[in-house]
Protein backbone atom coordinates (compact mmCIF):
# COMPACT_ATOMS: atom_id res chain seq x y z
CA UNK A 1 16.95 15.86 -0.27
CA UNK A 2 14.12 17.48 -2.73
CA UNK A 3 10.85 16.82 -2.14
CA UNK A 4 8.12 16.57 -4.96
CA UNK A 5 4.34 17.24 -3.64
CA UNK A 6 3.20 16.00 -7.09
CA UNK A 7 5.20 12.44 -6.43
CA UNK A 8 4.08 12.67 -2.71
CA UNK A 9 0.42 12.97 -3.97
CA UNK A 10 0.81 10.55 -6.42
CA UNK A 11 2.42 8.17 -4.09
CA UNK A 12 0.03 8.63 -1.38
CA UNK A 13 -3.22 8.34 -3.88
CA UNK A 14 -1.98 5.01 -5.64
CA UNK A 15 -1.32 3.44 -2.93
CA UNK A 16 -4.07 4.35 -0.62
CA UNK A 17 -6.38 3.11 -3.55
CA UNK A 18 -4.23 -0.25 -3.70
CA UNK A 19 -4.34 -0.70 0.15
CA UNK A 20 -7.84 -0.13 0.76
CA UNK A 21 -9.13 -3.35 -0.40
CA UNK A 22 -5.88 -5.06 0.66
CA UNK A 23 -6.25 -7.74 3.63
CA UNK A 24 -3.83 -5.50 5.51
CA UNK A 25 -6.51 -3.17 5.95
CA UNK A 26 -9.47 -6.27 6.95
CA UNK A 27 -6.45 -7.58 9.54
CA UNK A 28 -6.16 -4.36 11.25
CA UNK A 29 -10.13 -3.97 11.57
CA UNK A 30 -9.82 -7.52 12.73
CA UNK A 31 -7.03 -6.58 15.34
CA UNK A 32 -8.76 -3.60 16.43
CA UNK A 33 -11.90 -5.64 17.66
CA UNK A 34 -9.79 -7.78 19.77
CA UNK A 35 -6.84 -5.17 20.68
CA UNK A 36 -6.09 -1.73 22.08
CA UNK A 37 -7.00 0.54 18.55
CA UNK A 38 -4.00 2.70 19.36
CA UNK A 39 -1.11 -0.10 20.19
CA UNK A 40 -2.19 -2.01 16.71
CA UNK A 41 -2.23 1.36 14.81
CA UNK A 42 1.49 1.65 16.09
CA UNK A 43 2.57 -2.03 15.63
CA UNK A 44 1.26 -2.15 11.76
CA UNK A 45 2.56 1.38 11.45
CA UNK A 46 6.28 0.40 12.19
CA UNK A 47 6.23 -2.40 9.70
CA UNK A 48 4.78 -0.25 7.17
CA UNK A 49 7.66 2.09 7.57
CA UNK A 50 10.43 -1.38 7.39
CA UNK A 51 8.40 -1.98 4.20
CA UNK A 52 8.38 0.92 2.76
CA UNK A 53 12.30 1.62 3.67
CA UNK A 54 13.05 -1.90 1.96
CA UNK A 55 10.56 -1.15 -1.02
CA UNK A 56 12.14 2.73 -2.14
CA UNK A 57 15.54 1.02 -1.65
CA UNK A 58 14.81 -1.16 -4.26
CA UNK A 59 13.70 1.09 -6.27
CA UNK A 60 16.68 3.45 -5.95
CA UNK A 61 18.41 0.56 -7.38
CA UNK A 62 16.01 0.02 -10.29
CA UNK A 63 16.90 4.01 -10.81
CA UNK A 64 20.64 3.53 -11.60
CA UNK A 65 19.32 1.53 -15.19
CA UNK A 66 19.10 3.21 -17.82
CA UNK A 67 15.90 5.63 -18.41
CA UNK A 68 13.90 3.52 -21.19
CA UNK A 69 14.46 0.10 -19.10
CA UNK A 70 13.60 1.88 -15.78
CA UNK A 71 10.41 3.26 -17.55
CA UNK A 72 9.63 -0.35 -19.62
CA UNK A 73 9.69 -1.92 -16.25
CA UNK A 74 7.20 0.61 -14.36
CA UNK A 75 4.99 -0.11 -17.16
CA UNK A 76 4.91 -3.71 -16.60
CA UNK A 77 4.93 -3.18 -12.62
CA UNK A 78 2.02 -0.71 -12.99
CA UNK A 79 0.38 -3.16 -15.73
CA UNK A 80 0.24 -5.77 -13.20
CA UNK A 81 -0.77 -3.64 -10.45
CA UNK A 82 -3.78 -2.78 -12.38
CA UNK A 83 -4.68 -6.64 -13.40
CA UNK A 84 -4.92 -7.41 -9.92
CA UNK A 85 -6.71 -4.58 -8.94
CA UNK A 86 -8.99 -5.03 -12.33
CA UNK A 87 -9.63 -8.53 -11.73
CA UNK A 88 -10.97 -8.19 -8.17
CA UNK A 89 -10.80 -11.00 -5.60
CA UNK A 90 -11.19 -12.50 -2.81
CA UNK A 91 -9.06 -10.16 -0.15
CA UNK A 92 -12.64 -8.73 0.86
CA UNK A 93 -12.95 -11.33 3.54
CA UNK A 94 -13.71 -10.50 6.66
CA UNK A 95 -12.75 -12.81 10.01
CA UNK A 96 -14.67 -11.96 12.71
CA UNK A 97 -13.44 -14.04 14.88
CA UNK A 98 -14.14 -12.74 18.40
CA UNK A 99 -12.23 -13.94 20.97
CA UNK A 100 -10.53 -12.52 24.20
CA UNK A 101 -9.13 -8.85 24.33
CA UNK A 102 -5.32 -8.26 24.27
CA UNK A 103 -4.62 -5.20 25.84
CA UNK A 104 -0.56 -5.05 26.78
CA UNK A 105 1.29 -2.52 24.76
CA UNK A 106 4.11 -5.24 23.66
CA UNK A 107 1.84 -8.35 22.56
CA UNK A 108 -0.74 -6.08 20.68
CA UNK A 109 2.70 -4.65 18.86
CA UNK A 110 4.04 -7.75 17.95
CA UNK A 111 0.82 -9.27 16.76
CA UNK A 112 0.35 -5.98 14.54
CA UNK A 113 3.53 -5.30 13.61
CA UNK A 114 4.41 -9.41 12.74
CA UNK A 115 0.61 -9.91 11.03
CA UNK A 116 2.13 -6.72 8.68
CA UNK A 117 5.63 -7.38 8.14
CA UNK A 118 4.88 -10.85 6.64
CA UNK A 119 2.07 -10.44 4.78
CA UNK A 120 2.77 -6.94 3.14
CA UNK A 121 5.95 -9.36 1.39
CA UNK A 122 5.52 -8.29 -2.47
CA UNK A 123 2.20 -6.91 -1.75
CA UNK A 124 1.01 -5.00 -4.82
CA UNK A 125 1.66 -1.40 -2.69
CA UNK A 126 5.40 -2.70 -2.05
CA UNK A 127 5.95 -3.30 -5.76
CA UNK A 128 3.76 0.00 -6.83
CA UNK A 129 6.56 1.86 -4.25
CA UNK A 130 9.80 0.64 -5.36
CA UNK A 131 8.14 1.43 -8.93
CA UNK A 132 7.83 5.05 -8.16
CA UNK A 133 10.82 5.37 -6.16
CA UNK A 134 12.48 4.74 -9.35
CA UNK A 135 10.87 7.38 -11.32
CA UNK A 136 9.57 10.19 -8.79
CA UNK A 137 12.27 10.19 -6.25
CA UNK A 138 12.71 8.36 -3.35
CA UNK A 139 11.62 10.84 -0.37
CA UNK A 140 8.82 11.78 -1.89
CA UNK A 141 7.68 8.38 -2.41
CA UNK A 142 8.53 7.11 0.93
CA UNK A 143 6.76 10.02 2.61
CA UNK A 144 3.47 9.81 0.47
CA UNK A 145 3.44 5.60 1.21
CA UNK A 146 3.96 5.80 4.26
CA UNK A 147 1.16 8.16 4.93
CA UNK A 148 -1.09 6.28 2.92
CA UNK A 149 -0.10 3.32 4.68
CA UNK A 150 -0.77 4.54 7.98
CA UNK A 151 -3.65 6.21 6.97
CA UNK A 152 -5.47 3.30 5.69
CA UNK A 153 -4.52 1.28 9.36
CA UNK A 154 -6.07 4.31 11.04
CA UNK A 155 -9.15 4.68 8.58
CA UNK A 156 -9.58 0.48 9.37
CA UNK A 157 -9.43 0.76 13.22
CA UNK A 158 -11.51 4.25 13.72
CA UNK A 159 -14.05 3.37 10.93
CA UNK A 160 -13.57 0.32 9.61
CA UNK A 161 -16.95 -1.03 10.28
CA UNK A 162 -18.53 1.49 8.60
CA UNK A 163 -16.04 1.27 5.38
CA UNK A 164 -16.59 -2.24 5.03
CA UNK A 165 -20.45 -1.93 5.23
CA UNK A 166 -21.19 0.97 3.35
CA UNK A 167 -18.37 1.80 0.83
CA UNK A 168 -18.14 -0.92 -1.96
CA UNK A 169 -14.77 -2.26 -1.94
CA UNK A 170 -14.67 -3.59 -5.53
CA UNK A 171 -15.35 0.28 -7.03
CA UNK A 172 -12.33 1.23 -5.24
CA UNK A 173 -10.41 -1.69 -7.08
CA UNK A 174 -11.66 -0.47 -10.56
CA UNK A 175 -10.73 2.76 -9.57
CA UNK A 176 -7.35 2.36 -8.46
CA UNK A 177 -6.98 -0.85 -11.20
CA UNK A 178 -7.89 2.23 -13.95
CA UNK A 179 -5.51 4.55 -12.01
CA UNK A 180 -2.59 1.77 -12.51
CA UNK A 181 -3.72 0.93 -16.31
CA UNK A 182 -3.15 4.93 -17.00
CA UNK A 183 0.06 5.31 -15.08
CA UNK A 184 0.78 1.74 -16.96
CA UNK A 185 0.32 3.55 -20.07
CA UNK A 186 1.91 6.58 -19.77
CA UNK A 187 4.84 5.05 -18.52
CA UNK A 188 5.22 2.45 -21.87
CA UNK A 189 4.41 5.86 -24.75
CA UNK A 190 7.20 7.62 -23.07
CA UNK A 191 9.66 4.22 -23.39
CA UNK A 192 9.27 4.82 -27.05
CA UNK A 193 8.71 8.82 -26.74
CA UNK A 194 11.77 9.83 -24.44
């Protein structure tokens, strides 16, 4: 096992920036009004880690093609990660709901961890992982998702409100949409470079 703290960084930094103004990060604010902060962080934390174990096994399989297909195809991933990003959206909703507090360890878990696992399904940070699992390794990637993962569910439920006042969502799109358009890039000139 050899781990990269370039790919880690990398990995965690993309896909923090992709994350934050995912509706993962909104549901988990949302769940966190209603729930125990601490039970949610650990039911949307356990599906991040099932998605991020299913996304770097893809991309371990994406790795055994050959280097200028495995590096035409992060182009177009990272191309299309930065469209969506680019293009904005409307994932900045917030449901404020209210409602009655849920406070048992096991249904705050399952709500967290099912409201995750099904809607984190070819999210853009699933696809942006298996992409760099091809090209930067696979621990590395896994370990700098998953922290950025987790990190955005904790940054949501300990200062969410705040975030989602204060911090304008749609700069952090442009600037992980520009981060994606470079990687994007870079990944196509060395296609016809390597």
């Amino acid at each position: 096992m050899h781990l990269d703290p370039l790919a880690i960084l990398t990995a965690f930094g993309l896909i923090f920036l992709a994350e934050l103004p995912d509706k993962t990060m909104f549901a988990s604010l949302a769940m966190g009004t209603r729930m125990r902060p601490l039970y949610v962080w650990i039911g949307t934390s356990t599906a991040f880690l099932a998605h991020v174990a299913i996304a770097v096994g893809a991309g371990s399989l994406l790795g055994l093609l050959p280097g200028w297909t495995v590096k035409l195809v992060s182009a177009l991933l990272f191309g299309f990660g930065a469209f969506v990003l680019l293009r904005g959206g409307g994932d900045e909703e917030d449901d404020d709901t209210g409602g009655r507090t849920v406070t048992g360890f096991w249904p705050v878990f399952s709500t967290a961890f099912t409201a995750v696992f099904i809607s984190e399904w070819g999210d853009l940070t699933q696809i942006t992982t298996a992409n760099l699992a091809a090209t930067n390794g696979t621990w590395s990637t896994a370990i700098g998702s998953f922290a950025a993962l987790t990190s955005v569910s904790a940054l949501a439920l300990v200062a969410g409100r705040f975030i989602a006042k204060r911090v304008p969502l749609k700069t952090v799109q442009r600037i992980g949409g520009v981060c994606m358009a470079g990687l994007a890039i870079w990944s196509l000139t060395e296609v016809f470079t390597g």
